[in-house]
N, C-alpha and C. Protein backbone atom coordinates (compact mmCIF):
# COMPACT_ATOMS: atom_id res chain seq x y z
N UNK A 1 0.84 -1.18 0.00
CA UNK A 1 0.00 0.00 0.00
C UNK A 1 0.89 1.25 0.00
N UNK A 2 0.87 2.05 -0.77
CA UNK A 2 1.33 3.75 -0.86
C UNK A 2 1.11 4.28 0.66
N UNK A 3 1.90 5.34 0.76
CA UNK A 3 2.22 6.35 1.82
C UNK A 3 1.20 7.35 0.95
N UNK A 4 0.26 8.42 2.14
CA UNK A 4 -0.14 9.01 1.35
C UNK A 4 0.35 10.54 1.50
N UNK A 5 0.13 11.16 0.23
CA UNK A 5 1.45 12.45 -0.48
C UNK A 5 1.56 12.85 1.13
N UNK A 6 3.00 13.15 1.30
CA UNK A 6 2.51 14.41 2.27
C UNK A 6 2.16 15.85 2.04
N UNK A 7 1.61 16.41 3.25
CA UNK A 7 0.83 18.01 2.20
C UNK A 7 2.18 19.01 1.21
N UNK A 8 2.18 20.06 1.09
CA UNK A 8 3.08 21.23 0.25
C UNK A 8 3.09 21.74 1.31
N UNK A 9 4.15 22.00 1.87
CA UNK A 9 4.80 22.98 3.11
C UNK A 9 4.86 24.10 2.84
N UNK A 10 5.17 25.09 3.31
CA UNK A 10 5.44 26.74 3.31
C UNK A 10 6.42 26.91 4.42
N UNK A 11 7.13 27.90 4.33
CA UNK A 11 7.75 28.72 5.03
C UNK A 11 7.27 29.82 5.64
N UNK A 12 7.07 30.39 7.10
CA UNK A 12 6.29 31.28 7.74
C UNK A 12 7.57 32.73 7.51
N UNK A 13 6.64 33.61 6.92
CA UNK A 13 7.70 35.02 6.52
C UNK A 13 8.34 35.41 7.79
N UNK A 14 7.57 35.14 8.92
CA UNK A 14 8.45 35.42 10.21
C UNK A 14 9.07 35.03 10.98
N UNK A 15 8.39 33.76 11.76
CA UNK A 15 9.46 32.97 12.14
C UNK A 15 10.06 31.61 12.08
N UNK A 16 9.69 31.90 10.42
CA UNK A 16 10.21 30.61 9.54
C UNK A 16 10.23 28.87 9.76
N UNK A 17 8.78 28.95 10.65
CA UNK A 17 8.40 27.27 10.72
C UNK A 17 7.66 26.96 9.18
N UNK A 18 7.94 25.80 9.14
CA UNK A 18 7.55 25.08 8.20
C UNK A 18 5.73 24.43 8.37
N UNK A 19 5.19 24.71 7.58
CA UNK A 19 4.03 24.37 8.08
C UNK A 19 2.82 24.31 6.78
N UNK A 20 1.97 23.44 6.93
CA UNK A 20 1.51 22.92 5.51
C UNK A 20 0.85 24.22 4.38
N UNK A 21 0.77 24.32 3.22
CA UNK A 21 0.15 25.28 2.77
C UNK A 21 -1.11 26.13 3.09
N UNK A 22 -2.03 24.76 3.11
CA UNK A 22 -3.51 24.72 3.50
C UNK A 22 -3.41 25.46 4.64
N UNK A 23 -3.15 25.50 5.56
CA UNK A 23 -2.94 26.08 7.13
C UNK A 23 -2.51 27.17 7.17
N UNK A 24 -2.15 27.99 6.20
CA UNK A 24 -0.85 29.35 6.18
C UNK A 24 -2.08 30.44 6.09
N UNK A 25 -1.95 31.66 6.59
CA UNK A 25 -2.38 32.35 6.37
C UNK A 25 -1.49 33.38 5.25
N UNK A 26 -2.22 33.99 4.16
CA UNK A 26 -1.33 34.46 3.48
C UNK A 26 -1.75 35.81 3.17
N UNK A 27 -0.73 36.58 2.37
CA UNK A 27 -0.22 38.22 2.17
C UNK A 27 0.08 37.88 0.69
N UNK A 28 -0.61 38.74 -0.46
CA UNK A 28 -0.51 39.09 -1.62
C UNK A 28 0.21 40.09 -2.25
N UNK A 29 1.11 40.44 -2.75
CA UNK A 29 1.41 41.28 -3.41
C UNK A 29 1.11 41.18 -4.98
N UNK A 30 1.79 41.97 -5.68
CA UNK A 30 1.85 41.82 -7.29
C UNK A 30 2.75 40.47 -7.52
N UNK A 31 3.96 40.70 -7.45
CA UNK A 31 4.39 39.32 -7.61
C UNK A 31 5.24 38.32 -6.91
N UNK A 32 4.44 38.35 -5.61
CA UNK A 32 4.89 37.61 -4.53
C UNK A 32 3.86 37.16 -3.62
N UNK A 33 3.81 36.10 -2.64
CA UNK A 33 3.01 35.45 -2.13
C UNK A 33 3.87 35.19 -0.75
N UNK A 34 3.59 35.87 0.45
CA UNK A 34 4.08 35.48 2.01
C UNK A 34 3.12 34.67 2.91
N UNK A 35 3.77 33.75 3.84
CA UNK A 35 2.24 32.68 3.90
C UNK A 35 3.20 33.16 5.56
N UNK A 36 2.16 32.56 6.57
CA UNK A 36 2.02 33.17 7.63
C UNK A 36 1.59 31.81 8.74
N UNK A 37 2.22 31.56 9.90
CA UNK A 37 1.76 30.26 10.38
C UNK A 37 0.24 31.02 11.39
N UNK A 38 0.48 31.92 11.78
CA UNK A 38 -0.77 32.21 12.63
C UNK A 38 -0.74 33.65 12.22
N UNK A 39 -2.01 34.44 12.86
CA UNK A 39 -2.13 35.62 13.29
C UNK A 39 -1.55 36.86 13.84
N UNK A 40 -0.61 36.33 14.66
CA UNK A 40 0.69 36.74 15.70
C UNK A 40 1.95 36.88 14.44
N UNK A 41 2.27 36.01 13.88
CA UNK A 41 2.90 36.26 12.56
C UNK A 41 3.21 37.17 11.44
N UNK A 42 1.46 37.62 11.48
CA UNK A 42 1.37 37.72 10.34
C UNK A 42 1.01 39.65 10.98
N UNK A 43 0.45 39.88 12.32
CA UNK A 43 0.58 41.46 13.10
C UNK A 43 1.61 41.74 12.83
N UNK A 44 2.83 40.88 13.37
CA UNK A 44 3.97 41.44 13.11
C UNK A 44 4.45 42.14 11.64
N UNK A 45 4.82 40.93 11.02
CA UNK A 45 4.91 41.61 9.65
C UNK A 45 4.56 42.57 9.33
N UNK A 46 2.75 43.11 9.62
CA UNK A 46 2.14 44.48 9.01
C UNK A 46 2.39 44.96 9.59
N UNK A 47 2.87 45.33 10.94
CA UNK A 47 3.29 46.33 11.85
C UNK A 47 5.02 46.60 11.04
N UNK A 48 6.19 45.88 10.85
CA UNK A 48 6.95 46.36 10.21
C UNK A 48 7.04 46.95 8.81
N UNK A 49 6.30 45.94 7.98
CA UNK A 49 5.62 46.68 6.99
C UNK A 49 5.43 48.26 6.97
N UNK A 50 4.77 48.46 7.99
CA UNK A 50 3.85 50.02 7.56
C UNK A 50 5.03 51.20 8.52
N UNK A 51 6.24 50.32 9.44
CA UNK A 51 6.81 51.32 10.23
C UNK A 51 8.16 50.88 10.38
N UNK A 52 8.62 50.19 9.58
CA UNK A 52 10.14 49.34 9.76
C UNK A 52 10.32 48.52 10.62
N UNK A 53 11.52 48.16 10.41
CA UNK A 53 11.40 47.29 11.61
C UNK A 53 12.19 47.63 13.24
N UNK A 54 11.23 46.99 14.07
CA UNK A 54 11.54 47.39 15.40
C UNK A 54 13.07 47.52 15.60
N UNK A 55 13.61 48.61 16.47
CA UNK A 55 15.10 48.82 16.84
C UNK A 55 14.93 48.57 17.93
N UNK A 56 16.05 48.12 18.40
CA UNK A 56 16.03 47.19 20.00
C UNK A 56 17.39 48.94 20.92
């Protein structure tokens, strides 16, 4: 009997877990696609997005 496929993974734009496509939350541009493992992920990003990124 076959193994069955495993899913298409993604890369999270932030803190780069691996995690199935289906599950990603994602960000559109013109010609790019950022996939996102949660919510918390994906604040961040638009918060640097719109104001750079945080200086420590």
């Amino acid at each position: 009997m076959d193994k069955p496929a495993e899913p298409e993974k993604v890369t999270c734009a932030v803190c780069r877990a691996e995690i199935p496509k289906a599950a990603a939350l994602h960000a559109e541009g013109k010609d790019y696609v950022y996939h996102f493992c949660d919510a918390a992920c994906f604040e961040h990003w638009d918060k640097e997005k719109e104001h750079g990124p945080e200086k420590s």
